[in-house]
Protein backbone atom coordinates (compact mmCIF):
# COMPACT_ATOMS: atom_id res chain seq x y z
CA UNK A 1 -91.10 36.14 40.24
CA UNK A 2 -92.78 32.79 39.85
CA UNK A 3 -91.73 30.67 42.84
CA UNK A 4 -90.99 26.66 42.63
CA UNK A 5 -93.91 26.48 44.38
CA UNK A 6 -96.21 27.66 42.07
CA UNK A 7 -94.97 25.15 39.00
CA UNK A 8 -97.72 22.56 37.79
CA UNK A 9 -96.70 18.83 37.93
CA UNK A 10 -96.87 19.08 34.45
CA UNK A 11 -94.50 22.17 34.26
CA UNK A 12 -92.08 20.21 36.52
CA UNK A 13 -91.80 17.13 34.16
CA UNK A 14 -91.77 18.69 31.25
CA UNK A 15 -89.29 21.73 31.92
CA UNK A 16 -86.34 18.91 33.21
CA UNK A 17 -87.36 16.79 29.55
CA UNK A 18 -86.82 20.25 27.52
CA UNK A 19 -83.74 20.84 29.37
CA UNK A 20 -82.32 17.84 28.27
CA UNK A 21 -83.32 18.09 24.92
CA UNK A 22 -81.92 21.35 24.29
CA UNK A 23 -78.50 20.47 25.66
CA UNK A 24 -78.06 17.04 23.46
CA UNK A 25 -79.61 19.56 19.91
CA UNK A 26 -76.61 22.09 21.32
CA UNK A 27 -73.91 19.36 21.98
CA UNK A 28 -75.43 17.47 18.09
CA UNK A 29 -75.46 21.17 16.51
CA UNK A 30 -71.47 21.51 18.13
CA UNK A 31 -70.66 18.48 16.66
CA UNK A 32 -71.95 19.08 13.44
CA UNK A 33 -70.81 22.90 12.42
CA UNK A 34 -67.46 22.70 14.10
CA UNK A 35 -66.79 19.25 12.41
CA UNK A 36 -65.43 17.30 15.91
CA UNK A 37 -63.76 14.48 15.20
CA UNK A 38 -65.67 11.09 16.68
CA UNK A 39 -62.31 10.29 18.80
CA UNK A 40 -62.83 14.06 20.64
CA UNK A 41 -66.28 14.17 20.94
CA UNK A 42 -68.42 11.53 19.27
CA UNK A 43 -72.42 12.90 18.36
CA UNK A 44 -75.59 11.83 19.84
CA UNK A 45 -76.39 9.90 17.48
CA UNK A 46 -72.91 7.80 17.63
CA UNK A 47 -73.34 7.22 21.69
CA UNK A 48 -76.82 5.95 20.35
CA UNK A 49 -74.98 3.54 18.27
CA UNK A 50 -72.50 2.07 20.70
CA UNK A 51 -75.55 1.41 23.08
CA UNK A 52 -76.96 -0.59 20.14
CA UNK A 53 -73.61 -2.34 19.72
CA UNK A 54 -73.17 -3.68 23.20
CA UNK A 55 -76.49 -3.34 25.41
CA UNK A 56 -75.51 -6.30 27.35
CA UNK A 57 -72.09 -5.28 28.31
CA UNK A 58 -73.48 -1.97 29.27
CA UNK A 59 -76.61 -2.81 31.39
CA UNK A 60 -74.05 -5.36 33.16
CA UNK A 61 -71.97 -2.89 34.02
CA UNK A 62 -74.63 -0.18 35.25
CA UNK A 63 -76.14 -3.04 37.64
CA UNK A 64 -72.59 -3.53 39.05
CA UNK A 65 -71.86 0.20 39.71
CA UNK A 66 -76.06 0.72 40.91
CA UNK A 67 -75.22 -2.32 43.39
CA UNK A 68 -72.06 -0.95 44.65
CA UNK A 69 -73.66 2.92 44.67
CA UNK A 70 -76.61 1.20 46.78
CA UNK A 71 -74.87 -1.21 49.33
CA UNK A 72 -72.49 1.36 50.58
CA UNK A 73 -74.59 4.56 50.47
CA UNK A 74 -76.67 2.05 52.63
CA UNK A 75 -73.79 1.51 54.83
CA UNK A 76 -73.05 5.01 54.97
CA UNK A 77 -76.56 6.24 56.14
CA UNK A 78 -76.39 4.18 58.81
CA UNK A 79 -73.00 4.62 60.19
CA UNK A 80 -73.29 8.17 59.94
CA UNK A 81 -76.94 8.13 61.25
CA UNK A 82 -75.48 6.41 64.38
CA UNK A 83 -72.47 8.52 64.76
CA UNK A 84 -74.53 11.85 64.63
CA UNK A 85 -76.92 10.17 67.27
CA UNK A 86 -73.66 9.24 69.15
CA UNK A 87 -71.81 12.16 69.07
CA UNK A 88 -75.11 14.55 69.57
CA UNK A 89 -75.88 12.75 72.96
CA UNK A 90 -73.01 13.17 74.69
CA UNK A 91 -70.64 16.21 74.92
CA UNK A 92 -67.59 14.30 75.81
CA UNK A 93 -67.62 11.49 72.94
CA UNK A 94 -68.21 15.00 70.31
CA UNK A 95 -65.30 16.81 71.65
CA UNK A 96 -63.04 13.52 72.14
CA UNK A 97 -63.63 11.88 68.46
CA UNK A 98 -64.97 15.10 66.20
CA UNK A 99 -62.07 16.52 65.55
CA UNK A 100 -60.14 12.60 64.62
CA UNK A 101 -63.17 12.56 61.81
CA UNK A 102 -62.71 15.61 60.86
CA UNK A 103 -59.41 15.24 60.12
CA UNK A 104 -59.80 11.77 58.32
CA UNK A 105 -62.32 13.06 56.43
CA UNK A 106 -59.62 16.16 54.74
CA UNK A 107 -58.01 13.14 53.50
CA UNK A 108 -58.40 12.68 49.64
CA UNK A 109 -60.25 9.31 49.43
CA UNK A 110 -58.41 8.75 46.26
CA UNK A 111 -55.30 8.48 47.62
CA UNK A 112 -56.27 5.61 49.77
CA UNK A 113 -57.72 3.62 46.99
CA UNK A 114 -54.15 1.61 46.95
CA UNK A 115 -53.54 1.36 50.50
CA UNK A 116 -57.70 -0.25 50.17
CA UNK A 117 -56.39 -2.54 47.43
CA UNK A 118 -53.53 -3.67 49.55
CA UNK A 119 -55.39 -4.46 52.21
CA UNK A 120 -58.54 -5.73 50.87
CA UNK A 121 -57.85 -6.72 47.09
CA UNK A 122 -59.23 -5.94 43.72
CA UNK A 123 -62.89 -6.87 44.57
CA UNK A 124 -65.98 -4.83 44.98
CA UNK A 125 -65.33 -5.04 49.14
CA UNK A 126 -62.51 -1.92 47.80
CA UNK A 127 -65.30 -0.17 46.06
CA UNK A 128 -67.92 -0.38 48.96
CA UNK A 129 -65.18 0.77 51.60
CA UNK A 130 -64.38 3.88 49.58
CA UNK A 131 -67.79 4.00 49.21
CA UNK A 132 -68.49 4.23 52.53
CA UNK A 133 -65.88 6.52 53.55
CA UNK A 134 -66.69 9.15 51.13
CA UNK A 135 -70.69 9.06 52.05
CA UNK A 136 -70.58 8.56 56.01
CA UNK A 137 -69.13 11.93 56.73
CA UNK A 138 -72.41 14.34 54.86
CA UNK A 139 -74.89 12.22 56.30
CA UNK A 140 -73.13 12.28 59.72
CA UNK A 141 -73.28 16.16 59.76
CA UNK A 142 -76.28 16.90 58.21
CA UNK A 143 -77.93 14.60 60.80
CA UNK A 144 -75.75 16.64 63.28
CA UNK A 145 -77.03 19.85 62.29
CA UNK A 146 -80.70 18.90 62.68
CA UNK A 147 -80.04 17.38 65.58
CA UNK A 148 -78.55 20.36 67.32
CA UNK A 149 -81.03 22.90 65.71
CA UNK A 150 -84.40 22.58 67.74
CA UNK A 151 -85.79 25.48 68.78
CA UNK A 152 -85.81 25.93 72.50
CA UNK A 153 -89.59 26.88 72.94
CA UNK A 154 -89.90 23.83 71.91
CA UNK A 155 -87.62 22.01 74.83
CA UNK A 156 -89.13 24.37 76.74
CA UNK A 157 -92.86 22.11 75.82
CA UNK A 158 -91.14 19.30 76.51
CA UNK A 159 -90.19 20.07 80.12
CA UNK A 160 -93.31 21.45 80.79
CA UNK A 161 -94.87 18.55 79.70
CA UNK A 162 -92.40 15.81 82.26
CA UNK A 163 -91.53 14.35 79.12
CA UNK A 164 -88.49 11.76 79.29
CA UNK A 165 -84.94 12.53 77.52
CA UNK A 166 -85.97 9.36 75.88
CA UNK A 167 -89.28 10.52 74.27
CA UNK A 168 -87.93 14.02 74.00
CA UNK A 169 -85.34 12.66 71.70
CA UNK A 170 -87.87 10.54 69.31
CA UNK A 171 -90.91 12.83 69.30
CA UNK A 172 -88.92 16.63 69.16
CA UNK A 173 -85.57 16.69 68.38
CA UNK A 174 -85.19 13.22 65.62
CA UNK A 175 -88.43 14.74 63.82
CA UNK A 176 -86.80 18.05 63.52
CA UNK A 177 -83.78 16.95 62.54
CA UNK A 178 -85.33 14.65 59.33
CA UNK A 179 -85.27 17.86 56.77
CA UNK A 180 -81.60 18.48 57.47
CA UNK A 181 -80.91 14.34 57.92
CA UNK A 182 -82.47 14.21 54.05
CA UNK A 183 -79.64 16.82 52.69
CA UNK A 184 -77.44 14.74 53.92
CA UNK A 185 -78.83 11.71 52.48
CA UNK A 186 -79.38 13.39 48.90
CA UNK A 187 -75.60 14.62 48.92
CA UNK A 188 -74.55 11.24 50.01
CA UNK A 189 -75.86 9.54 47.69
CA UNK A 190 -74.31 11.53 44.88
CA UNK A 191 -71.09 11.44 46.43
CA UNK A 192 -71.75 6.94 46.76
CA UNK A 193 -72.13 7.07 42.73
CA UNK A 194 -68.63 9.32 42.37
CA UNK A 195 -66.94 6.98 44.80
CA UNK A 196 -68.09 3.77 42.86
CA UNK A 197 -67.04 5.32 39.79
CA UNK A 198 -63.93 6.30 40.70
CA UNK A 199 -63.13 2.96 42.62
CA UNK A 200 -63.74 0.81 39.40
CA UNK A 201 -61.63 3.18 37.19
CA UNK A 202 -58.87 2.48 39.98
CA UNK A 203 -59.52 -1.41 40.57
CA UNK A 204 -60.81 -2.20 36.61
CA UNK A 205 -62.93 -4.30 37.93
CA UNK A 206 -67.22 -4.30 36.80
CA UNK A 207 -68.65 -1.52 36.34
CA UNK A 208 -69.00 1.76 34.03
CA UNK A 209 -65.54 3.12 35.65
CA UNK A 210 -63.90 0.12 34.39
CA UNK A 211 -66.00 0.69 30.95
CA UNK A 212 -64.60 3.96 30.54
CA UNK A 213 -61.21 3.11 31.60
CA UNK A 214 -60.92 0.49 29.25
CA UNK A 215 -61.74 2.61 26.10
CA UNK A 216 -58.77 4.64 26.23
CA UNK A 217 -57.39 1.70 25.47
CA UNK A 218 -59.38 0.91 22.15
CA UNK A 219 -59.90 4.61 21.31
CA UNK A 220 -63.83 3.86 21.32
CA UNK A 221 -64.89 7.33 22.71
CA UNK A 222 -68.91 6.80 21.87
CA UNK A 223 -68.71 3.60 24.15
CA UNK A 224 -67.30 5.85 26.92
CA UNK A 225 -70.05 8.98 26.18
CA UNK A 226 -72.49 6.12 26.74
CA UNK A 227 -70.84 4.64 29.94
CA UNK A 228 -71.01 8.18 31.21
CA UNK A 229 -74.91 8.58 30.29
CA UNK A 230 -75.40 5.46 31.82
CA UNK A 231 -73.86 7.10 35.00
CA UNK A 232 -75.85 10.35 34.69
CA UNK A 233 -79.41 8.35 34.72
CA UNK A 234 -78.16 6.39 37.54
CA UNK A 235 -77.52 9.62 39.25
CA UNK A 236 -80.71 11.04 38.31
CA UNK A 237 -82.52 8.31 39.61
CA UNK A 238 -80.92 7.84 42.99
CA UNK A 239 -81.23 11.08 43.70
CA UNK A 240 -84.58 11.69 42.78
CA UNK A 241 -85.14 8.55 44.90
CA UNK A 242 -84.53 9.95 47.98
CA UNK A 243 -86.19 12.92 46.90
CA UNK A 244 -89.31 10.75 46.86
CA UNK A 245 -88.25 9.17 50.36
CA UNK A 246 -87.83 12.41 51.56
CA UNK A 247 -91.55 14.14 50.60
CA UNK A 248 -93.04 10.80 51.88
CA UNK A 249 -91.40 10.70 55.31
CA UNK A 250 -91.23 14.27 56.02
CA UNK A 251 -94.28 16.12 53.67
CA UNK A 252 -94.65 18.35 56.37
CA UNK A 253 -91.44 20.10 55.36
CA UNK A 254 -91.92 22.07 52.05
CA UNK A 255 -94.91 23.95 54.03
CA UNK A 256 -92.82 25.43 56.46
CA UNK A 257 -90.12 26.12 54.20
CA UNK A 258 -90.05 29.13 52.38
């Protein structure tokens, strides 16, 4: 069996492109011999069209829901970054605030969207607090896990060595802990989009939430396909974003991983 490791960089852009081409000919062919009606499920080439219609509108609203993806994943990483380092240093603070965030974080974010508007309004400071609260808590214990995963030979070096809790911290166990503090960041970062999303279908305000809340209203089901393909290539490129962060900060990583 041919592992991922043995694709060409060829093979792995062109195997994602055919991917994607085969699904849109499968969802144009479904279209076409079952006879779907636009309003149900509109065909490639009518999502094409209602980009062509209103480019502006749409770009406008992708940079609103990019910006609001960005800002609070940003915000996220670094609260949770902190809070792992936090709660990883000292026994007491994990066992006396863990289980509080735990707890907080069971909570359907949803359901605080109008408790957010109540207390913050219908602006985009609602969309970057749910935001936030939906990203902090993967990064937080991914970076956890890494954290609390290095191998003991290795403390054992460090001892050995009269090496500070200080430096034993930056050069062992924060270096280890980058491959798991990456998962974190990559499912974070998905989750940031969903949360923006779903924030500006609850507030209405900018964005390609708002976009496809609105066209229930008009019926205009093409304009919402290509709200939600606008949302997909954001995803895409996010994540793949931090997939590029990821090989440049920690490249040793794919060679010791299987």
């Amino acid at each position: 069996m041919t592992g991922r490791q043995n694709l060409s960089p060829g093979a792995r852009v062109a195997l994602p492109i055919t991917g994607t081409v085969l699904a849109i000919a499968l969802w144009w062919l479904v279209t076409v011999v079952f006879d779907v009606r636009t309003l149900f499920l509109p065909s490639p080439p009518e999502v094409v069209d209602a980009f062509r219609r209103q480019p502006a509108y749409l770009f406008e609203a992708a940079w609103a829901t990019l910006w609001g993806t960005l800002v609070g994943f940003g915000l996220a990483a670094v609260g949770g970054i902190v809070a792992a380092l936090l709660l990883t240093s000292s026994r007491l603070i994990e066992q006396a605030t863990l289980p509080m965030i735990v707890a907080f974080n069971a909570v359907p974010k949803v359901s605080l969207i109008p408790l957010l508007i109540l207390w913050i309004g219908y602006d985009a400071r609602t969309k970057l607090t749910l935001v936030v609260l939906i990203a902090f808590f993967p990064v937080m214990i991914a970076t956890m896990a890494g954290l609390t995963s290095t191998p003991t030979d290795l403390y054992e070096l460090t001892r050995s060595l009269s090496a500070s809790r200080l430096k034993t911290y930056l050069k062992v166990r924060l270096p280890w802990a980058l491959p798991q503090l990456f998962v974190g960041l990559k499912l974070g970062i998905t989750l940031s989009l969903i949360g923006a999303v779903v924030a500006e279908l609850q507030t209405l305000n900018q964005g390609l939430g708002a976009i496809i809340y609105n066209t229930q209203q008009s019926f205009d089901t093409p304009l919402a396909f290509a709200a939600i393909t606008l949302t997909g290539v954001i995803g895409i490129s996010v994540f793949y974003a931090v997939v590029v962060a990821e090989r440049l900060a920690v490249p040793w990583a794919r060679k010791i991983s299987a």
